[in-house]
Protein backbone atom coordinates (compact mmCIF):
# COMPACT_ATOMS: atom_id res chain seq x y z
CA UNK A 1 -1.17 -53.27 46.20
CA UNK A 2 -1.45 -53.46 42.24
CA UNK A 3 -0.85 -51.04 39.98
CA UNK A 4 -2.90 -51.80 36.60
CA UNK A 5 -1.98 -49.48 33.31
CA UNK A 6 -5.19 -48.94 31.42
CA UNK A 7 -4.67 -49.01 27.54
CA UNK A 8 -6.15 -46.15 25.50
CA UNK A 9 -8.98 -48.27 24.19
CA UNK A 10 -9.81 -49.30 27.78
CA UNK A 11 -9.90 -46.13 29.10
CA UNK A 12 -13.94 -44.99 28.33
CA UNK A 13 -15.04 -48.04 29.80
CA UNK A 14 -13.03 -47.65 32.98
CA UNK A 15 -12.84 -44.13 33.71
CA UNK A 16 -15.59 -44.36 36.41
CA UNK A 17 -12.96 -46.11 38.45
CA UNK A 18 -10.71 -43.25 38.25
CA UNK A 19 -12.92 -39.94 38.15
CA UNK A 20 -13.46 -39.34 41.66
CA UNK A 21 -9.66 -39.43 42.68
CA UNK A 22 -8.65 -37.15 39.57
CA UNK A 23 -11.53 -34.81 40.01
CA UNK A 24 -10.21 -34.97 43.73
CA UNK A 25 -6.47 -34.25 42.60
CA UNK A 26 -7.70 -31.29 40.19
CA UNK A 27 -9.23 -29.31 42.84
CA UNK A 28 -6.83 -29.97 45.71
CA UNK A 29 -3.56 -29.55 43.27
CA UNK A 30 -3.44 -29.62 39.21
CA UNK A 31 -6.04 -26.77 38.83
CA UNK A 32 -4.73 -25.47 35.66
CA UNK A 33 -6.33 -28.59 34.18
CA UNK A 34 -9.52 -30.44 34.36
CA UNK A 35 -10.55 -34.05 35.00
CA UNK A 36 -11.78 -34.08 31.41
CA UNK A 37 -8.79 -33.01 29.52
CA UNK A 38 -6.65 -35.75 31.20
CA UNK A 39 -9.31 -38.09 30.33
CA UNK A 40 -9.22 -36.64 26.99
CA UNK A 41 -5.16 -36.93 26.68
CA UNK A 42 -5.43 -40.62 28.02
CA UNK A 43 -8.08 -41.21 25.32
CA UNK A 44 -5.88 -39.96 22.64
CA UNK A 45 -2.36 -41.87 24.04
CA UNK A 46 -0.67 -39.03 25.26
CA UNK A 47 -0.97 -39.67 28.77
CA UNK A 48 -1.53 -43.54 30.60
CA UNK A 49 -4.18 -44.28 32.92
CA UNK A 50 -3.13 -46.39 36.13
CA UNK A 51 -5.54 -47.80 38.59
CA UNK A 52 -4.62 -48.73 42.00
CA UNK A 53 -5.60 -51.42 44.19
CA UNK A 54 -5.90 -53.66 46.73
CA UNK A 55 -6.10 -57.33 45.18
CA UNK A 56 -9.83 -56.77 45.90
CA UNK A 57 -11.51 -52.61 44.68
CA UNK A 58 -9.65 -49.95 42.84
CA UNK A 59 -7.83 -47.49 45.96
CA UNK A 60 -6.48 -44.75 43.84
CA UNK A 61 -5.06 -43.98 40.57
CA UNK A 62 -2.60 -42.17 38.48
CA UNK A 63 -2.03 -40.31 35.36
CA UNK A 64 1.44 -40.35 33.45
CA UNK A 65 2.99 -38.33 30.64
CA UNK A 66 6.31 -39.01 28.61
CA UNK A 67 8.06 -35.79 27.12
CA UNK A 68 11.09 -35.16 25.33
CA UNK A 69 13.93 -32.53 27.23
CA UNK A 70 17.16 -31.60 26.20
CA UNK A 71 18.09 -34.34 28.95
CA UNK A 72 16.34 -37.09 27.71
CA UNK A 73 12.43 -38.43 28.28
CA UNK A 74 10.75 -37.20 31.29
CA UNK A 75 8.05 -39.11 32.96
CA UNK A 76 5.48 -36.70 34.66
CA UNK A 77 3.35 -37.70 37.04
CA UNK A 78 0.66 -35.01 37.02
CA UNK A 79 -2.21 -36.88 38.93
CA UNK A 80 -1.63 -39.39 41.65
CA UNK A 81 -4.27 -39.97 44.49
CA UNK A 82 -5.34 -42.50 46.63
CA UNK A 83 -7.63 -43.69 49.83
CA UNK A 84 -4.60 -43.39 51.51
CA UNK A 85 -0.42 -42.51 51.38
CA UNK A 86 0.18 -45.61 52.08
CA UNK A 87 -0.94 -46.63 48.62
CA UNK A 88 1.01 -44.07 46.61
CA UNK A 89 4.53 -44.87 47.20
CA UNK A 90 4.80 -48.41 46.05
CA UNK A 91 2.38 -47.61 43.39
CA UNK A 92 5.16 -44.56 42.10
CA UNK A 93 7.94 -47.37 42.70
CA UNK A 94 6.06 -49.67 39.65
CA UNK A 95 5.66 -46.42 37.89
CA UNK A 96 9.55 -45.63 37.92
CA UNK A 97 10.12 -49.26 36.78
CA UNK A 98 8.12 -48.52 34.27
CA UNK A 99 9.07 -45.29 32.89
CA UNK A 100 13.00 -46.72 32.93
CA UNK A 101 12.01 -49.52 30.47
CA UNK A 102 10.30 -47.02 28.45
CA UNK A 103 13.58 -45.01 28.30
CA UNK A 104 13.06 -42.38 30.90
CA UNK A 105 15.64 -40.42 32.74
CA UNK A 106 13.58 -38.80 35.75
CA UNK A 107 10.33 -38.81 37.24
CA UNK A 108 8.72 -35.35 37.87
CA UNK A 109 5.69 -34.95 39.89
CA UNK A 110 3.38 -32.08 41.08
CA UNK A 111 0.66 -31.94 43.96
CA UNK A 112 0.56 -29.90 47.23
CA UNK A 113 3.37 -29.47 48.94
CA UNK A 114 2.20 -32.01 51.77
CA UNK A 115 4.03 -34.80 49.15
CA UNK A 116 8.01 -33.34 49.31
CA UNK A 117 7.39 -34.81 53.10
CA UNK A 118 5.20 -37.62 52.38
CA UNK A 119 7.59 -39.04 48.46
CA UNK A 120 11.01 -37.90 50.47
CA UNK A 121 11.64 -41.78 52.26
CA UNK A 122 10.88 -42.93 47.88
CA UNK A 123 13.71 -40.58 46.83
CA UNK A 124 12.02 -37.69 45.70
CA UNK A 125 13.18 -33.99 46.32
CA UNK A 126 11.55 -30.56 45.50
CA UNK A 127 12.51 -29.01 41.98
CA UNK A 128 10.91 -25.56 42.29
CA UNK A 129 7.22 -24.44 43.86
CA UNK A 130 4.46 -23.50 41.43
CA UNK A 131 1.98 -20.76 43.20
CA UNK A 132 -1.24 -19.19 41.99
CA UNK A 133 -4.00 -16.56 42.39
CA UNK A 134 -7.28 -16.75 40.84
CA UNK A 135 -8.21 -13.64 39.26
């Protein structure tokens, strides 16, 4: 498993690798946002790009944000999806390396709640649960 960070001016060209996973993560999770506007926010360097994959096709992908709290710089993980679970651990395990040498404290994540089970053998625990009703 690689994990590959896509630079801003990369990101057009290489977005048809990702699409289908964060199109897949916005309707099964994220809905409050849209494939496009993380696109867009990648585009414009306030959120990375990450591909996943397998020495040999892109698996998955992932979408990070950096933001400033009272407790220091938070790395959010908004969209992570792959072929399968087995791909998204290590992949968040590169992704912590890398938010620590970019000066972040924590890691926060969102998705169904399928992933407190599935992220609990990596460390992670659940913060608070985030429910909705379309109207």
């Amino acid at each position: 498993m690689h994990l590959i960070p896509i630079p801003a001016p990369e990101v057009e060209a290489s977005w048809h690798l990702a699409e289908t996973f964060v199109e897949s993560a916005v309707e099964e999770g994220a809905r409050v946002e849209t494939a496009q506007s993380y696109k867009d926010r990648c585009l414009d360097r306030t959120a990375q790009l990450w591909l996943i994959t397998d020495g040999r096709s892109v698996v998955g992908c992932g979408i990070t944000e950096i933001y400033d709290t009272s407790k220091g710089l938070t790395c959010a993980i908004p969209v992570t999806a792959a072929e399968s679970m087995d791909h998204i651990g290590p992949a968040l395990e590169e992704i912590e390396a890398w938010a620590k040498a970019e000066g972040c404290v924590r890691l926060e994540g969102f998705g169904r709640l399928g992933w407190t089970k599935a992220l609990k053998p990596y460390g992670w625990r659940p913060l608070s649960v985030v429910i909705e009703k379309d109207i």
